[in-house]
Protein backbone atom coordinates (compact mmCIF):
# COMPACT_ATOMS: atom_id res chain seq x y z
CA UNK A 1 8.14 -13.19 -2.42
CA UNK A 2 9.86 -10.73 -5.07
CA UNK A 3 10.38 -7.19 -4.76
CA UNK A 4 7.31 -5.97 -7.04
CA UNK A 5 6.42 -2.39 -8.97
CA UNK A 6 3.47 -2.24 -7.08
CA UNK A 7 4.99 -2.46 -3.99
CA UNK A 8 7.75 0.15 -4.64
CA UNK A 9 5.19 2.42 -6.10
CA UNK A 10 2.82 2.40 -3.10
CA UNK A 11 6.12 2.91 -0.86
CA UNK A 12 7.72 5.60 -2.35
CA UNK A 13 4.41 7.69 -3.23
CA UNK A 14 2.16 6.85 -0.09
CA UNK A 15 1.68 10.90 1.41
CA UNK A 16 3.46 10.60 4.76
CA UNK A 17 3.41 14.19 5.53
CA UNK A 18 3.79 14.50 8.87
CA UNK A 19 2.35 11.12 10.09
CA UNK A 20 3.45 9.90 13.58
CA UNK A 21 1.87 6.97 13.30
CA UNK A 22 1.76 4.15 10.14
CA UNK A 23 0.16 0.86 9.32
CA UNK A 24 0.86 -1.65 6.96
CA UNK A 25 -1.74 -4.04 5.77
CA UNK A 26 -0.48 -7.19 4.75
CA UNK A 27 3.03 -6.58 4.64
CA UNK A 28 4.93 -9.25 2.56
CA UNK A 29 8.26 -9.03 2.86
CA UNK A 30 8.17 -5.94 4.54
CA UNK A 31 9.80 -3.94 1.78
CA UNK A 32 6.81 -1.11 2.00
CA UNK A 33 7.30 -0.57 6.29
CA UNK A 34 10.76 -0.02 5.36
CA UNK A 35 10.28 2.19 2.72
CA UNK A 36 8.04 4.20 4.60
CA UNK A 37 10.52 4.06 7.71
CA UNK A 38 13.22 5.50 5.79
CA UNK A 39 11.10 7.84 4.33
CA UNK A 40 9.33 9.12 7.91
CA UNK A 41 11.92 9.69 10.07
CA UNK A 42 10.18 10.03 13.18
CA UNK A 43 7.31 8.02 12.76
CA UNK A 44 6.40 4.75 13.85
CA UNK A 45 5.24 1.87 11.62
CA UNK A 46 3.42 -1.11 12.60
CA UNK A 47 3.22 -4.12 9.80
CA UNK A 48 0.64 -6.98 10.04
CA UNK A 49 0.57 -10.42 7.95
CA UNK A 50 -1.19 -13.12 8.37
CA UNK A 51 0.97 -15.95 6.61
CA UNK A 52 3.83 -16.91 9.43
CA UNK A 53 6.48 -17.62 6.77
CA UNK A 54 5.94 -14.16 5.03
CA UNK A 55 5.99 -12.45 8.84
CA UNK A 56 9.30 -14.01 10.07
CA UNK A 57 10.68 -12.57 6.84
CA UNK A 58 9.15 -9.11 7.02
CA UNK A 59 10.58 -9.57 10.90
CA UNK A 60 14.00 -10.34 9.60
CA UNK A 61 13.96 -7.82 7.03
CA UNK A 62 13.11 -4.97 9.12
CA UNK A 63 15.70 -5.84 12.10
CA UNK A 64 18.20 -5.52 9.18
CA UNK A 65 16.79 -2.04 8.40
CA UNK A 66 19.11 1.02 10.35
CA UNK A 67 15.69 2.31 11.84
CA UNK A 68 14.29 -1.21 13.21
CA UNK A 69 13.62 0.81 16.50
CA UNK A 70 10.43 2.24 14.54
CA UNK A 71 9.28 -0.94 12.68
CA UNK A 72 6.80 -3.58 14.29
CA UNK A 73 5.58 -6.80 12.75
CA UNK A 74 2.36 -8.14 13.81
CA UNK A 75 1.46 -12.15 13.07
CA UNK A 76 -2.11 -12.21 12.51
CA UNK A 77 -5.34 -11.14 10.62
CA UNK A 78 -6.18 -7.28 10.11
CA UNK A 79 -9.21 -8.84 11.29
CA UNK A 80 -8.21 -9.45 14.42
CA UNK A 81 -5.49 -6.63 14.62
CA UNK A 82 -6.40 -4.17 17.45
CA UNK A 83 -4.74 -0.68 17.99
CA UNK A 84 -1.41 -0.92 19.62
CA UNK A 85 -0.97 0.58 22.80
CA UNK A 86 -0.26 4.10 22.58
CA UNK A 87 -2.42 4.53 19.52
CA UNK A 88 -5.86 5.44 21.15
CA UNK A 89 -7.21 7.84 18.62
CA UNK A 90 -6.21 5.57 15.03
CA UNK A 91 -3.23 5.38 12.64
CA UNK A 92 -2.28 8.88 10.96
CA UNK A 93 -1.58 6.64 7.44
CA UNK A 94 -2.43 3.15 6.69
CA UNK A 95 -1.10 1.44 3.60
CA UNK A 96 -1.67 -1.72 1.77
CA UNK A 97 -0.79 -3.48 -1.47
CA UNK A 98 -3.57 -5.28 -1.21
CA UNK A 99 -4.89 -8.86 -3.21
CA UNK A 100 -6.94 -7.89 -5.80
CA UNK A 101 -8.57 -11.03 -7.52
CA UNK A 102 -11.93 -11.64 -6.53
CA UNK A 103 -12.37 -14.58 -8.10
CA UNK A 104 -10.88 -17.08 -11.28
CA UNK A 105 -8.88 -19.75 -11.90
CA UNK A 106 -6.54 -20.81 -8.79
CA UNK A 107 -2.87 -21.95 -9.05
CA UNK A 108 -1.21 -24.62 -7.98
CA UNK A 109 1.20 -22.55 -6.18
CA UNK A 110 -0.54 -21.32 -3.03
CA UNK A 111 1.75 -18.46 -2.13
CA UNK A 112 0.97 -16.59 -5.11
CA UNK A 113 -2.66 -17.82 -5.22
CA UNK A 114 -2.89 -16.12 -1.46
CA UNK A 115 -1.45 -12.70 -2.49
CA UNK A 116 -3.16 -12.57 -5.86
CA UNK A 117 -7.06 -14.06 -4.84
CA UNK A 118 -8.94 -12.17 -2.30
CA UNK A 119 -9.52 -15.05 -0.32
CA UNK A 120 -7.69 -13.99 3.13
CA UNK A 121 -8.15 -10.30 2.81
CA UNK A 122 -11.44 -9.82 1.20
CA UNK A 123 -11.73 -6.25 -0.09
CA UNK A 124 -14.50 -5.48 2.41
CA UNK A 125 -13.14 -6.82 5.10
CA UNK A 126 -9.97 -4.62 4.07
CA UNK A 127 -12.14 -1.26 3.84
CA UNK A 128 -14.11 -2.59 7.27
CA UNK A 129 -10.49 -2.65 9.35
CA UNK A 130 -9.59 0.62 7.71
CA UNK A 131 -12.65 2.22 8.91
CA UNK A 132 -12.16 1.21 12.55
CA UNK A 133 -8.19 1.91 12.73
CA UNK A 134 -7.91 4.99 10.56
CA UNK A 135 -7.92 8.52 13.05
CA UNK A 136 -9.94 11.30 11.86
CA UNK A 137 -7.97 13.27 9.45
CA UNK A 138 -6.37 10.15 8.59
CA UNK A 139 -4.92 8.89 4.94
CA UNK A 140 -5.85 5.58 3.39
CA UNK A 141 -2.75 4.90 0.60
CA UNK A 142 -3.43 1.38 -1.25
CA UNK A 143 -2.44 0.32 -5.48
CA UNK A 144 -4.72 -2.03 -7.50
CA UNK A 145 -4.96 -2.84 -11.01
CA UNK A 146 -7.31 -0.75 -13.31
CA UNK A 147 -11.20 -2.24 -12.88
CA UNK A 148 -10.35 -3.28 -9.62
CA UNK A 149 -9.34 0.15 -8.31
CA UNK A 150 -12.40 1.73 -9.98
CA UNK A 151 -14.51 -1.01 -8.49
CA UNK A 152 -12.58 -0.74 -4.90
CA UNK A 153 -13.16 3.29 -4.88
CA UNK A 154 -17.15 2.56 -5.62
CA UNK A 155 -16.99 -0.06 -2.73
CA UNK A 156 -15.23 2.36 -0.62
CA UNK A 157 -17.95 4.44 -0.37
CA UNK A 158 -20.56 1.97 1.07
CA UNK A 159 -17.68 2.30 4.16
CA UNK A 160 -18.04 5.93 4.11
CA UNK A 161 -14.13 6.34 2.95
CA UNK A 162 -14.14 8.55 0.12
CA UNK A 163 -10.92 9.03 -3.21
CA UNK A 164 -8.85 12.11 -2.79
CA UNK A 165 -6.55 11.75 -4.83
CA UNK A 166 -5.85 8.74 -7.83
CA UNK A 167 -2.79 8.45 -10.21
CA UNK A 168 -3.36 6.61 -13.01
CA UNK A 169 0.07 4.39 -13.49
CA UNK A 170 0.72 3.87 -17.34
CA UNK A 171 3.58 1.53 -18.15
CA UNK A 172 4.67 3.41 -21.50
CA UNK A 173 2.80 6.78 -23.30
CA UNK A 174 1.50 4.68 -25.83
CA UNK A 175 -0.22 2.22 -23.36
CA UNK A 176 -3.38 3.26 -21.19
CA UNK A 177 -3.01 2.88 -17.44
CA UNK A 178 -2.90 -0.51 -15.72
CA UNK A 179 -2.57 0.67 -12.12
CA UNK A 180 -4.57 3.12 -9.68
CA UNK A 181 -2.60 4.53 -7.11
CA UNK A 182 -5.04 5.75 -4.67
CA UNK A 183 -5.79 7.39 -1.60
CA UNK A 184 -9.14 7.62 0.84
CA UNK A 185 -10.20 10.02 3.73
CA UNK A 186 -12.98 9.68 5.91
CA UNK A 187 -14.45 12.91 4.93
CA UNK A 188 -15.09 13.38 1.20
CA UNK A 189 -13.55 16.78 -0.32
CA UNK A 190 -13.93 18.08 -3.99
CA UNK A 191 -10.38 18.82 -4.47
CA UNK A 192 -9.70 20.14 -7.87
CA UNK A 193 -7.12 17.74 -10.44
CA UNK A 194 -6.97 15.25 -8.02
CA UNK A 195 -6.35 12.50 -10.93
CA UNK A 196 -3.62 12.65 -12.54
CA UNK A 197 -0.60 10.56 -14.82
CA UNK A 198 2.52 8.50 -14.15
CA UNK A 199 4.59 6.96 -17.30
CA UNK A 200 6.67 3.99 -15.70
CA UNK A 201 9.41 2.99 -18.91
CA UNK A 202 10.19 5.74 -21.96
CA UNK A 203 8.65 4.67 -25.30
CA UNK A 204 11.61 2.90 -26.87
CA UNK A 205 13.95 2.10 -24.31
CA UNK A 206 14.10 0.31 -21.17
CA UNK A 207 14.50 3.28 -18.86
CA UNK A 208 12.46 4.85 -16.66
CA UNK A 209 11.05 8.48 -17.07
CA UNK A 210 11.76 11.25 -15.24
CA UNK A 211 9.22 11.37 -13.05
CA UNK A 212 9.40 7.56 -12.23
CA UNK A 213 12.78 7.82 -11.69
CA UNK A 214 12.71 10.77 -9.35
CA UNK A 215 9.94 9.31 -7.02
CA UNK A 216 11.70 6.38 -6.36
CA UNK A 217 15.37 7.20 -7.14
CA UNK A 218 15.94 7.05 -3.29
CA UNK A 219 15.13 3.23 -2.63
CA UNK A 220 17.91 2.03 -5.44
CA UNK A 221 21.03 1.23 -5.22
CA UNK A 222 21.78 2.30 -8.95
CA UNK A 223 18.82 4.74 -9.54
């Protein structure tokens, strides 16, 4: 699987604060429990997947990384995924980049059919798992297209995980936002501005804004 926008976007903007302890749901490649890793330097991140080809390459990706000591892949199901031992009281931050196609035309190529279609991760069963493994005073980071962020906060609710904060991710000014960048608690708390704006690309070029640029100038090797 490619390195995607989405992907570095949730990495480099997920709040770590001063999290000891991480998840990753559905981990890919393992490109955002890296990220996070090099981001947290004393925390520990734990990285599930479900598909065995995608794991041993998230596996091989983060022995490569100079802080493997703090990065754990998991082989299985969030489903099925209890809390490591150690980790009595829930994660401090749980991320995922999550599929977000509920339903549609499926391709012929079943890789990208299973990270696109929610058909192994169903957006409930995603919310149920973060319910059960996020601690109290706990941050839910995950990115999602447009409708299916606005319909994925709504949903959220029924699970009693409430938005704190959203970003609304517009490729260009002149475009309107594609992306949701967004975070859940467990407690809900009006917190004044807590939407705001991200321009990816500058209006007539090819290079990134400011602001893009600085939140992820860190994970490039020519930022």
């Amino acid at each position: 699987m490619q390195v995607g926008t989405d992907g570095v976007l949730l990495g480099a903007w997920a709040p770590v604060g001063s999290a000891q302890t991480i998840l990753d749901i559905g981990t890919g490649t393992g490109l955002i429990a890296i990220m996070l890793g090099q981001r947290c330097e004393e925390g520990v991140i734990h990285a599930v997947e479900i598909d065995e080809a995608a794991y041993q390459q998230a596996k091989e990706n983060m022995e490569k990384a100079p802080w493997a000591d703090r990065l754990e892949a998991h082989l299985g199901s969030i489903q099925d995924f209890d809390l490591p031992e150690g980790i009595k009281e829930g994660f401090d931050l749980i991320v995922s980049n999550p599929p977000f196609f509920s339903g549609g035309t499926f391709s012929f190529n079943q890789d990208r059919n299973s990270v696109r279609h929610t058909v192994k991760l169903p957006h409930n069963d995603l919310l149920r798992a973060v319910r059960r493994l996020l601690r109290k005073g706990g941050k839910f980071a995950t990115i999602l297209p447009l409708l299916e962020g606005l319909r994925f906060k709504e949903l959220a609710e029924s699970y009693h995980l409430y938005c704190t904060q959203m970003i609304e991710v517009q490729p260009k000014p002149s475009r309107s936002a594609e992306r949701l960048l967004l975070v859940f608690e467990k407690e809900s708390k009006a917190i004044p501005g807590h939407t705001s704006t991200l321009v990816l690309m500058q209006e007539n070029d090819i290079h990134r804004t400011e602001a893009y640029r600085s939140l992820t100038e860190a994970f490039y090797l020519n930022p």
